[in-house]
N, C-alpha and C. Protein backbone atom coordinates (compact mmCIF):
# COMPACT_ATOMS: atom_id res chain seq x y z
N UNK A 1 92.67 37.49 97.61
CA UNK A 1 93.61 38.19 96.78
C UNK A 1 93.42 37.70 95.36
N UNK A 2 93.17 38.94 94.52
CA UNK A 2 93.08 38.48 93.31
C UNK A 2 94.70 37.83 92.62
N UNK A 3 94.51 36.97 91.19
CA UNK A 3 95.77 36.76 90.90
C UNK A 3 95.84 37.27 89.39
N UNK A 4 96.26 37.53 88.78
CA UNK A 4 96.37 38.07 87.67
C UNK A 4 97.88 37.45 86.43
N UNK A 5 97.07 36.78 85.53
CA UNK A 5 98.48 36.21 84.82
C UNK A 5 98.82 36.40 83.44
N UNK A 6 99.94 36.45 83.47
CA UNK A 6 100.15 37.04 82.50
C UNK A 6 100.61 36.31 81.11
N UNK A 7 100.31 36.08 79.41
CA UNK A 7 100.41 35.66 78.96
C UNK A 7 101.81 35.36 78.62
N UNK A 8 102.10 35.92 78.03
CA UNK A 8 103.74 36.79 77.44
C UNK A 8 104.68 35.98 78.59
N UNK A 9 104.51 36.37 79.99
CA UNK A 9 105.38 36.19 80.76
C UNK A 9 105.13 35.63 81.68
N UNK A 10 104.12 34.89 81.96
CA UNK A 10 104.29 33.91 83.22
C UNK A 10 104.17 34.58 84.59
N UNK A 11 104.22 35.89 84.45
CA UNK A 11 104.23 36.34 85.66
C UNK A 11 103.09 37.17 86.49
N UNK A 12 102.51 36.62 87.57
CA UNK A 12 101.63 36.80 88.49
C UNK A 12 101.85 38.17 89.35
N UNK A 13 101.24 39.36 89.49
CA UNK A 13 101.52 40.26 89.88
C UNK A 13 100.53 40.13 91.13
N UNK A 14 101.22 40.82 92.45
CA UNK A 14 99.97 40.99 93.44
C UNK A 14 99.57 42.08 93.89
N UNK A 15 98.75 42.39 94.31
CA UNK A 15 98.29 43.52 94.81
C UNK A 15 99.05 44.67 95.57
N UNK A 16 99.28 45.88 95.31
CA UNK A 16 100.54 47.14 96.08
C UNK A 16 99.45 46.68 97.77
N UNK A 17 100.28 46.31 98.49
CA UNK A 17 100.28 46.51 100.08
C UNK A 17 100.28 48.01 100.66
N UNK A 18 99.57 48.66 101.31
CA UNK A 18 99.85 50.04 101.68
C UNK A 18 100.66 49.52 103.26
N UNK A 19 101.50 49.85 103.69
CA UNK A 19 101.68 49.82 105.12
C UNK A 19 100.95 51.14 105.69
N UNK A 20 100.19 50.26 106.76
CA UNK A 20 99.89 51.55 107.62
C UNK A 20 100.49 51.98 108.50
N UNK A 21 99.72 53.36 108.08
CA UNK A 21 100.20 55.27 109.36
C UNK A 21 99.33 54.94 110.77
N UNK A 22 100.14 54.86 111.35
CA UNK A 22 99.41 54.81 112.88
C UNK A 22 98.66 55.83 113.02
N UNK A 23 97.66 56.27 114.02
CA UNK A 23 97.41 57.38 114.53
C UNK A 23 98.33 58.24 115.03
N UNK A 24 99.06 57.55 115.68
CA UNK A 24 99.91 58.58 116.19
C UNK A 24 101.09 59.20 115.56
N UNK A 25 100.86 58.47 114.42
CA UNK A 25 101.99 59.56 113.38
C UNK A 25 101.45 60.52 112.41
N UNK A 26 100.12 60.29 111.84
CA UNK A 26 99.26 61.58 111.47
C UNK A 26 99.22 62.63 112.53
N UNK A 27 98.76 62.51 113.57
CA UNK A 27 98.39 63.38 114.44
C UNK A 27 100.17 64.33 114.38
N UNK A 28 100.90 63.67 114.78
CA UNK A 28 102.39 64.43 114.59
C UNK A 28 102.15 65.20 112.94
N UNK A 29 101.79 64.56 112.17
CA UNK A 29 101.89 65.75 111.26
C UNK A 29 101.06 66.60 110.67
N UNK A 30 100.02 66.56 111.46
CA UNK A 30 99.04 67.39 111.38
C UNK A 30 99.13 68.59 112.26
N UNK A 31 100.06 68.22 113.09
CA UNK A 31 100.68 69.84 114.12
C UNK A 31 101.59 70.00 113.42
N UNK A 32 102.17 69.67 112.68
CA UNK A 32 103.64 69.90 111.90
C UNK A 32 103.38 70.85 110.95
N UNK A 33 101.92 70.46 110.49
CA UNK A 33 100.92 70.86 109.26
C UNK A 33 100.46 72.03 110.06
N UNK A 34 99.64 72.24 111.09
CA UNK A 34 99.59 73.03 111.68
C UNK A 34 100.25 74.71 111.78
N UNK A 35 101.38 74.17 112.21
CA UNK A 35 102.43 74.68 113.12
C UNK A 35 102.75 75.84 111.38
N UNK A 36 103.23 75.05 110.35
CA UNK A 36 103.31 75.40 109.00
C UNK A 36 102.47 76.43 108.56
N UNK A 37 101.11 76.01 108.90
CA UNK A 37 99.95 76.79 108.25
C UNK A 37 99.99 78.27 109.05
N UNK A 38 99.87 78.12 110.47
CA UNK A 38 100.27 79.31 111.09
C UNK A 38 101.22 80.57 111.09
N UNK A 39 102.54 79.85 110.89
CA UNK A 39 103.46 80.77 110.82
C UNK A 39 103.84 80.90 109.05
N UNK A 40 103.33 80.64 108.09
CA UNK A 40 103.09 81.46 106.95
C UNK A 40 101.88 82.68 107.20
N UNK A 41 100.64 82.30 108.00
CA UNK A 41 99.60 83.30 107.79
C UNK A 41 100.43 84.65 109.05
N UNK A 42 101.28 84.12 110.00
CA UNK A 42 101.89 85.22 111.05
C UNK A 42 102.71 85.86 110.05
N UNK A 43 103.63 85.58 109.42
CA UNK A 43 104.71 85.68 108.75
C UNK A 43 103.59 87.37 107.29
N UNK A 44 102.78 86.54 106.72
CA UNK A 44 101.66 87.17 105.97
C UNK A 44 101.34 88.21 106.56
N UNK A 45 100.62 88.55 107.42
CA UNK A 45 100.04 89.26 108.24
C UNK A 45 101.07 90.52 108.89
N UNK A 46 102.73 90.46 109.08
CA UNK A 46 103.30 90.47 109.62
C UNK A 46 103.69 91.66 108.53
N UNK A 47 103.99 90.87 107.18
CA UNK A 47 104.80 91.76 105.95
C UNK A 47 103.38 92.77 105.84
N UNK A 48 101.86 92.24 105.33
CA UNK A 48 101.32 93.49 105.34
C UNK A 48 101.06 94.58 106.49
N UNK A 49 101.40 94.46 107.53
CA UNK A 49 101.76 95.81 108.43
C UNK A 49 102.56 96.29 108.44
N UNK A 50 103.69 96.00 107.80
CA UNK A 50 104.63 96.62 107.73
C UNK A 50 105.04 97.37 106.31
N UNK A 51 103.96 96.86 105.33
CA UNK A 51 104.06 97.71 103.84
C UNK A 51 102.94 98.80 104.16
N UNK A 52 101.69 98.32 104.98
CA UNK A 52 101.14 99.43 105.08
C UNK A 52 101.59 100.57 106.02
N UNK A 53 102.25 100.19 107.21
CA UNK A 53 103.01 101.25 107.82
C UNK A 53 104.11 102.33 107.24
N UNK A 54 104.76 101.38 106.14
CA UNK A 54 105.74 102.21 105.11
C UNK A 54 105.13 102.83 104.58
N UNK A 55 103.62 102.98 103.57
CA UNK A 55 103.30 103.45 103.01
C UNK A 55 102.67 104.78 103.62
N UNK A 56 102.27 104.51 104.70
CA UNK A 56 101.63 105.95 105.39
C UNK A 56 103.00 106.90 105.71
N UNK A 57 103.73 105.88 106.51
CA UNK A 57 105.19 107.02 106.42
C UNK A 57 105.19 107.75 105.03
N UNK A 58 105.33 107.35 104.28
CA UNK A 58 105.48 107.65 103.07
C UNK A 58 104.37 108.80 102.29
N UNK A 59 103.17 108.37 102.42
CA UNK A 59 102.69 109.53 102.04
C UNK A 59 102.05 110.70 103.30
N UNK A 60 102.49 110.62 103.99
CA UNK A 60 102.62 111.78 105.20
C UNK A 60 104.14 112.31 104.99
N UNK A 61 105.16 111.89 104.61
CA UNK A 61 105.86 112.75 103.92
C UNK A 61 105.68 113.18 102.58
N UNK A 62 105.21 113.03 101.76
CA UNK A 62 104.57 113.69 100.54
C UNK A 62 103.90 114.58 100.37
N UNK A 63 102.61 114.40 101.63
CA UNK A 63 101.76 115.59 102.00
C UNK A 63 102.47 116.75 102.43
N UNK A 64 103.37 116.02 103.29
CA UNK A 64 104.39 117.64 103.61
C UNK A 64 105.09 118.14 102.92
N UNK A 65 105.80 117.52 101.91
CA UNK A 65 106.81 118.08 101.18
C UNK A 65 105.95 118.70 99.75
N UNK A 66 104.96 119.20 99.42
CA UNK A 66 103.57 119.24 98.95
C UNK A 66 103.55 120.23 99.18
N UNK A 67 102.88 120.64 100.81
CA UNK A 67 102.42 121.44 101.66
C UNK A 67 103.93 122.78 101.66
N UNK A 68 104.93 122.14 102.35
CA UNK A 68 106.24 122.94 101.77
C UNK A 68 106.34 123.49 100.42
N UNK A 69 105.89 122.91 99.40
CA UNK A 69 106.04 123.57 97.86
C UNK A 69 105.36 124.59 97.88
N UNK A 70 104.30 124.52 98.16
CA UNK A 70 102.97 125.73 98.39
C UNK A 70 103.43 126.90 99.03
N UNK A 71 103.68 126.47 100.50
CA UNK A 71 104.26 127.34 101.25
C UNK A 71 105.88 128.25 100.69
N UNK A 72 106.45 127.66 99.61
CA UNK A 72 107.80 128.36 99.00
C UNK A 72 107.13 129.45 98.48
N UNK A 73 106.07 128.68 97.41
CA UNK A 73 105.58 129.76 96.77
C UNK A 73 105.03 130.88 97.23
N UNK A 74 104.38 130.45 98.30
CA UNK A 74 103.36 131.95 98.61
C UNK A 74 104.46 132.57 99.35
N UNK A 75 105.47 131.78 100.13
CA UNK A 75 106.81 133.10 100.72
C UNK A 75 107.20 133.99 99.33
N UNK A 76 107.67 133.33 98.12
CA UNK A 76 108.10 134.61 96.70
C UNK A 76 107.21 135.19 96.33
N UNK A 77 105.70 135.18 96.61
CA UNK A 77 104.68 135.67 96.43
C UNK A 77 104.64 136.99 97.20
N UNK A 78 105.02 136.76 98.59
CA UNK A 78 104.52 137.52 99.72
C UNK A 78 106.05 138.82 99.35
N UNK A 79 107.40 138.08 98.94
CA UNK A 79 108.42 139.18 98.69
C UNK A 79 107.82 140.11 97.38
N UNK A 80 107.05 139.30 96.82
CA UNK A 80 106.78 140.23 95.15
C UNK A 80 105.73 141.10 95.73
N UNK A 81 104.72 140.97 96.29
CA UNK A 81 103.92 141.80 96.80
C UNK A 81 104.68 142.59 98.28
N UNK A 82 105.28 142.51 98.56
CA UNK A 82 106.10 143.58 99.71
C UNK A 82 106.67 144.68 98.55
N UNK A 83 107.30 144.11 97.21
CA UNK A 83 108.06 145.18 96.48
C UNK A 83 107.11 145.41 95.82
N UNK A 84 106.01 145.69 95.61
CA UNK A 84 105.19 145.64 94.25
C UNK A 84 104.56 147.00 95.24
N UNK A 85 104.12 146.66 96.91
CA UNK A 85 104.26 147.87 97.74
C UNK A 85 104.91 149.13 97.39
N UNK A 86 106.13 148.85 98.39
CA UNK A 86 107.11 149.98 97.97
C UNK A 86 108.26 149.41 98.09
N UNK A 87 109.34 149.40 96.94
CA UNK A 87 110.58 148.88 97.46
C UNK A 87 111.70 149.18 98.51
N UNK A 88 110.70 150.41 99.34
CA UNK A 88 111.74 150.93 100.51
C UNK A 88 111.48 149.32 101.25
N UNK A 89 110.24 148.33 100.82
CA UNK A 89 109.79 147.09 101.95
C UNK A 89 110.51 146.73 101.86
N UNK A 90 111.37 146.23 100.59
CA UNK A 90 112.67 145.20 100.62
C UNK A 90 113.80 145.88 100.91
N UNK A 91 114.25 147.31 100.58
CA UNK A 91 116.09 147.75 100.55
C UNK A 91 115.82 148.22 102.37
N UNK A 92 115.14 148.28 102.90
CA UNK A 92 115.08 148.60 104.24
C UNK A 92 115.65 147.66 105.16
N UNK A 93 115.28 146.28 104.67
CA UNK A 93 115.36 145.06 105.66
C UNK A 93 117.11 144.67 105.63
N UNK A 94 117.36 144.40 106.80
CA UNK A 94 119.11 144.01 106.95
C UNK A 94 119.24 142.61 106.15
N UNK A 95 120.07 142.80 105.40
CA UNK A 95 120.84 141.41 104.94
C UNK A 95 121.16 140.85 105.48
N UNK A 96 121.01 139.04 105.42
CA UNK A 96 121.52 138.37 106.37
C UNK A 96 120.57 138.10 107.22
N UNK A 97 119.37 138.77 107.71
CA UNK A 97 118.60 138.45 108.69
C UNK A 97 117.41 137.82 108.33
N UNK A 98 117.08 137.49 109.31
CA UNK A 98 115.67 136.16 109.31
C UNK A 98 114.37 136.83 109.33
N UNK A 99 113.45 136.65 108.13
CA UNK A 99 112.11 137.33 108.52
C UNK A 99 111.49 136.21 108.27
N UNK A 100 110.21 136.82 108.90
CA UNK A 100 108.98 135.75 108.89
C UNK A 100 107.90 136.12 107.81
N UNK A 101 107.31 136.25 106.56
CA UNK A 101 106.19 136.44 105.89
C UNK A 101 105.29 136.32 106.81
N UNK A 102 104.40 137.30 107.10
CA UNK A 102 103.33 137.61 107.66
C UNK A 102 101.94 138.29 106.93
N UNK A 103 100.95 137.56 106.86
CA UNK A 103 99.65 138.38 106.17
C UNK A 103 98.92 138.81 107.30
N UNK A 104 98.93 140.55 107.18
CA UNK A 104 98.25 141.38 108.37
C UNK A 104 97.88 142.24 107.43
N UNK A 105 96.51 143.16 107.70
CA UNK A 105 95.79 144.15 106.79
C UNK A 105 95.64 144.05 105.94
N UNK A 106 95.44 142.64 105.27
CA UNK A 106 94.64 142.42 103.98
C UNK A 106 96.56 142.79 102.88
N UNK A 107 97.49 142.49 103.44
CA UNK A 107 99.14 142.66 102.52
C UNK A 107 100.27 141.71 103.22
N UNK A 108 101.23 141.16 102.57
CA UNK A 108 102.16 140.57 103.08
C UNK A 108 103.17 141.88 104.06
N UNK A 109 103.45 141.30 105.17
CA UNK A 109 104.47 141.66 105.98
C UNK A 109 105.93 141.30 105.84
N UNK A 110 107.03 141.66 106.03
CA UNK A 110 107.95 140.51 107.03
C UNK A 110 108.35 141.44 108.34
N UNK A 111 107.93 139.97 109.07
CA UNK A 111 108.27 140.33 110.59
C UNK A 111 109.73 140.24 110.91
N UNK A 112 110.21 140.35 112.28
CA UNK A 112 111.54 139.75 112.75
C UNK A 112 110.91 138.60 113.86
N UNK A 113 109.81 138.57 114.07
CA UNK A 113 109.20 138.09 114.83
C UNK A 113 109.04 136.47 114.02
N UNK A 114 109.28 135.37 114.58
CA UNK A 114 108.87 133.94 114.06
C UNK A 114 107.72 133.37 113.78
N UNK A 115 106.86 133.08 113.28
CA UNK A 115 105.69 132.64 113.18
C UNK A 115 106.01 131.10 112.34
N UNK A 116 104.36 130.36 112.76
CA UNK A 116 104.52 128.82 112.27
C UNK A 116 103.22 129.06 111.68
N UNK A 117 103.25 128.12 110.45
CA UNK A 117 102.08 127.39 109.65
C UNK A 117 102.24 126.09 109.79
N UNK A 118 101.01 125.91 110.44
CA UNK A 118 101.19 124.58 111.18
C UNK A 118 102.42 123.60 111.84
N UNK A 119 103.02 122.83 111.10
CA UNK A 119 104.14 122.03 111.65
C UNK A 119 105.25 122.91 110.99
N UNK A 120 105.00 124.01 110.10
CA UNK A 120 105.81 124.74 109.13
C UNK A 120 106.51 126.22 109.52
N UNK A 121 107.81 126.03 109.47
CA UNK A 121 108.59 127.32 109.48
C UNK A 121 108.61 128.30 108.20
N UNK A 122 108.45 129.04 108.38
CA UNK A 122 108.80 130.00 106.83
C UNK A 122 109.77 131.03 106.88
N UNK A 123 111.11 131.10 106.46
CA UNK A 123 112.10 131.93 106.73
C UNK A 123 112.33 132.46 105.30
N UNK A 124 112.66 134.23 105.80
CA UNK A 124 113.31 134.76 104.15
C UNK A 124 114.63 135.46 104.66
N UNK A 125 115.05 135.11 103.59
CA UNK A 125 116.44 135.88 104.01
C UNK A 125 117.27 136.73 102.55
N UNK A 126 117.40 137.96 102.43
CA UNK A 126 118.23 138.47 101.99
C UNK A 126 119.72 138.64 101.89
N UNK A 127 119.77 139.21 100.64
CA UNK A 127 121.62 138.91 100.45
C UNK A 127 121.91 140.12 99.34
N UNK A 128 122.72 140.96 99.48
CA UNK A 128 122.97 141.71 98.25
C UNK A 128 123.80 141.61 97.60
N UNK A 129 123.82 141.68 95.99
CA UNK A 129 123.80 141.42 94.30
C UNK A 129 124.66 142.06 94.10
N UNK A 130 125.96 141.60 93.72
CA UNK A 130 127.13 142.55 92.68
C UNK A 130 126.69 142.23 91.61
N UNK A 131 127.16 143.25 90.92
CA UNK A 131 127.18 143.29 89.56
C UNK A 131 128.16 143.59 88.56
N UNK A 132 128.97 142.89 87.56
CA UNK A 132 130.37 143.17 87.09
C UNK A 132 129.95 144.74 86.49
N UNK A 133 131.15 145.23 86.89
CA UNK A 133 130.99 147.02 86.15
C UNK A 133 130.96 147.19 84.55
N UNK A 134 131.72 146.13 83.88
CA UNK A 134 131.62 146.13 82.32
C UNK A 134 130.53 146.16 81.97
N UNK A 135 130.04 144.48 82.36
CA UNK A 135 128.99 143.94 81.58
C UNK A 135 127.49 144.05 82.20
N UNK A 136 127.44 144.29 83.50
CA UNK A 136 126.24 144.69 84.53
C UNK A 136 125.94 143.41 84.52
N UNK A 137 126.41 141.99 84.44
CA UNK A 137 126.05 140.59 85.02
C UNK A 137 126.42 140.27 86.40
N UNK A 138 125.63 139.64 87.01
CA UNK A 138 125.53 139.31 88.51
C UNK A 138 126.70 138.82 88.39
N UNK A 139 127.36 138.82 89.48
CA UNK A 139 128.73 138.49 89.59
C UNK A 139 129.09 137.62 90.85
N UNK A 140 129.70 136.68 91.82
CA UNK A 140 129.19 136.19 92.84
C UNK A 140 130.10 137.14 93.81
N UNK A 141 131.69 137.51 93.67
CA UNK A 141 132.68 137.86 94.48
C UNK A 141 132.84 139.45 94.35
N UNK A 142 133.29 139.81 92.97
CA UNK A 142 133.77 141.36 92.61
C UNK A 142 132.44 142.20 92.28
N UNK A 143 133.17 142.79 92.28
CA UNK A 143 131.88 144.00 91.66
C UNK A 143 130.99 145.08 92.66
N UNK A 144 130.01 145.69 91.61
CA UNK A 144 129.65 147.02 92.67
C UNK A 144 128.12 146.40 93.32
N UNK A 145 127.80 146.74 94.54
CA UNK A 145 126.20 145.77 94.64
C UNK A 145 125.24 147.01 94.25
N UNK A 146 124.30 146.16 93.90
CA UNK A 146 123.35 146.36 92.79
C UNK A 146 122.16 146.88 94.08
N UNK A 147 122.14 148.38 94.46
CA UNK A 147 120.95 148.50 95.34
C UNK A 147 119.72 148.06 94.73
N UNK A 148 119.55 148.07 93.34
CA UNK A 148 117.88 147.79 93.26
C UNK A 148 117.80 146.16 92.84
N UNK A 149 118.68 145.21 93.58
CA UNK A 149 117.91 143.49 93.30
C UNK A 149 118.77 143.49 94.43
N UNK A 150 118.17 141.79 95.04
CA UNK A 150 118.34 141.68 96.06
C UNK A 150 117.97 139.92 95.86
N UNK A 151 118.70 139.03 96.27
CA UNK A 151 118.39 137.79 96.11
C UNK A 151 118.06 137.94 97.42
N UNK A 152 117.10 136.73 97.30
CA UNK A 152 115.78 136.04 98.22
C UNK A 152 115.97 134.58 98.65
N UNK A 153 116.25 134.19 99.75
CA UNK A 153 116.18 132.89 99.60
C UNK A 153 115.16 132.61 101.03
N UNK A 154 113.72 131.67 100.32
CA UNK A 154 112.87 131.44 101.40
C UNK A 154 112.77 130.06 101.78
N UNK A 155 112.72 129.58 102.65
CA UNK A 155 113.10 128.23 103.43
C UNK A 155 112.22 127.81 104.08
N UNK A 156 111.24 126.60 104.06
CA UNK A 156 110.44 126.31 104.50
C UNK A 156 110.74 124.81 105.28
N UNK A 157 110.74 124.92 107.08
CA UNK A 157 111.61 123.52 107.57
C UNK A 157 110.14 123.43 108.41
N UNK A 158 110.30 121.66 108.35
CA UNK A 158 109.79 121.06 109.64
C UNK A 158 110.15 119.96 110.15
N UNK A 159 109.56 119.48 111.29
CA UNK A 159 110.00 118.08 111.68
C UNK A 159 109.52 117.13 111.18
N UNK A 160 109.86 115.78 111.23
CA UNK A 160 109.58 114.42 110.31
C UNK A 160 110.45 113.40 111.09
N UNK A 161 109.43 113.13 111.96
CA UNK A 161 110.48 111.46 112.15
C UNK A 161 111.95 112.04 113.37
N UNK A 162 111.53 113.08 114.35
CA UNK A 162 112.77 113.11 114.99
C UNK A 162 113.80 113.92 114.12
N UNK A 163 113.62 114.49 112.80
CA UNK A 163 114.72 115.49 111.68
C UNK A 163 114.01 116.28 111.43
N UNK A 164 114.54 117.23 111.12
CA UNK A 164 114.34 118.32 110.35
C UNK A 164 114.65 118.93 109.08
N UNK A 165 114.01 118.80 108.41
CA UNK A 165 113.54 118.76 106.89
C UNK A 165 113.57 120.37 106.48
N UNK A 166 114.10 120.72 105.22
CA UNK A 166 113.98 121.91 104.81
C UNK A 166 114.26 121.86 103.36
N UNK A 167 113.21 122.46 103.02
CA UNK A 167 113.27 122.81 101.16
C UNK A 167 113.86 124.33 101.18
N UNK A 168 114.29 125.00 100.33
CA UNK A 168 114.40 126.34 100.17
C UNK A 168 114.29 126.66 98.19
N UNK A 169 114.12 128.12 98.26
CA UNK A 169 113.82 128.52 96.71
C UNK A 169 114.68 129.79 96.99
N UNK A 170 115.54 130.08 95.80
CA UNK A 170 115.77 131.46 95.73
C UNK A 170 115.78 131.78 94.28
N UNK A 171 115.56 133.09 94.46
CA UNK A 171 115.32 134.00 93.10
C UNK A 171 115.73 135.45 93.85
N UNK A 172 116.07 136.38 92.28
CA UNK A 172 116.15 137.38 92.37
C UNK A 172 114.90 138.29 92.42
N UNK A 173 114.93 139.44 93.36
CA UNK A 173 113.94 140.52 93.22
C UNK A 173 114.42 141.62 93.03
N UNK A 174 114.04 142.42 92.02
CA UNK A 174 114.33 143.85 91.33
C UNK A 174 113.38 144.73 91.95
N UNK A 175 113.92 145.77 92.04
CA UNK A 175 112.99 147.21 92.17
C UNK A 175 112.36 147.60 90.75
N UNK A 176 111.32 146.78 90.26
CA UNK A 176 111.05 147.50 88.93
C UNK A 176 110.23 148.30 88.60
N UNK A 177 109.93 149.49 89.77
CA UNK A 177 109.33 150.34 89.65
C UNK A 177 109.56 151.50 89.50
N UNK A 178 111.34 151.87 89.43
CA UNK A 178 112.24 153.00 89.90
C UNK A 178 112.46 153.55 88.46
């Protein structure tokens, strides 16, 4: 053992003693260490399956609700080209009732018959238009209905997750060919 002295103070310092770690108390914390290292990388592993599982939920509803936008459109598409036909296509059809947009012979249809695009419903439904007698503004309650417009409302539902999901669009359609 070295001795070391000191001028100033007289005082002899000795060497730091380490007490020793048995084996058998490393080994305890090296499973402790273990045990640690594991269940952060389970824990790790655990959160990214479950952000990537959210995320596919997630954009598989996007794709659909997407796919639904498209599908609104080409239903007001398919009413503008039924009247752009003849508007007996639209003042013929009962208010209130459910059609299906159908493309047969190279022109939009509506059926009464249901049809699907893919996981996708497409419903149109009519409603007829008062109009105040003064001012000829759409009116919701009074007034005289307006044979040549006809509000449209097209609805595009599907399933998701056990629910059923539905966007809808409405607009007015005029006879503006009369």
């Amino acid at each position: 053992m070295m001795k070391i002295f000191s001028k100033n103070k007289g005082f002899t310092p000795t060497p730091f003693k380490r007490k020793g770690v048995s084996l058998r108390s490393r080994r305890g914390f090296m499973v402790i260490e273990i045990l640690v290292a594991v269940s952060i990388i389970t824990a790790s592993i655990l959160a990214a399956m479950t952000v990537t599982q959210k995320s596919i939920h997630v954009s598989r509803q996007a794709f659909h609700t997407t796919q639904a936008a498209f599908l609104l459109e080409e239903g007001a598409e398919a009413m503008r080209i039924a009247r752009d036909n003849a508007w007996s296509n639209i003042s013929a059809l009962t208010v209130g009732a459910n059609y299906y947009p159908t493309f047969s012979g190279g022109t939009w249809t509506l059926s009464a018959v249901a049809n699907t695009v893919g996981i996708f419903t497409r419903t149109v439904v009519l409603a007829d238009v008062k109009r105040d007698n003064t001012t000829k503004d759409i009116t919701s309650s009074s007034g005289t209905v307006d044979v040549g417009t006809k509000l449209v409302t097209v609805t595009v539902s599907w399933m998701e997750g056990g629910t059923t999901v539905a966007k809808t669009l409405e607009f007015y359609i005029m006879d503006i060919f009369s």
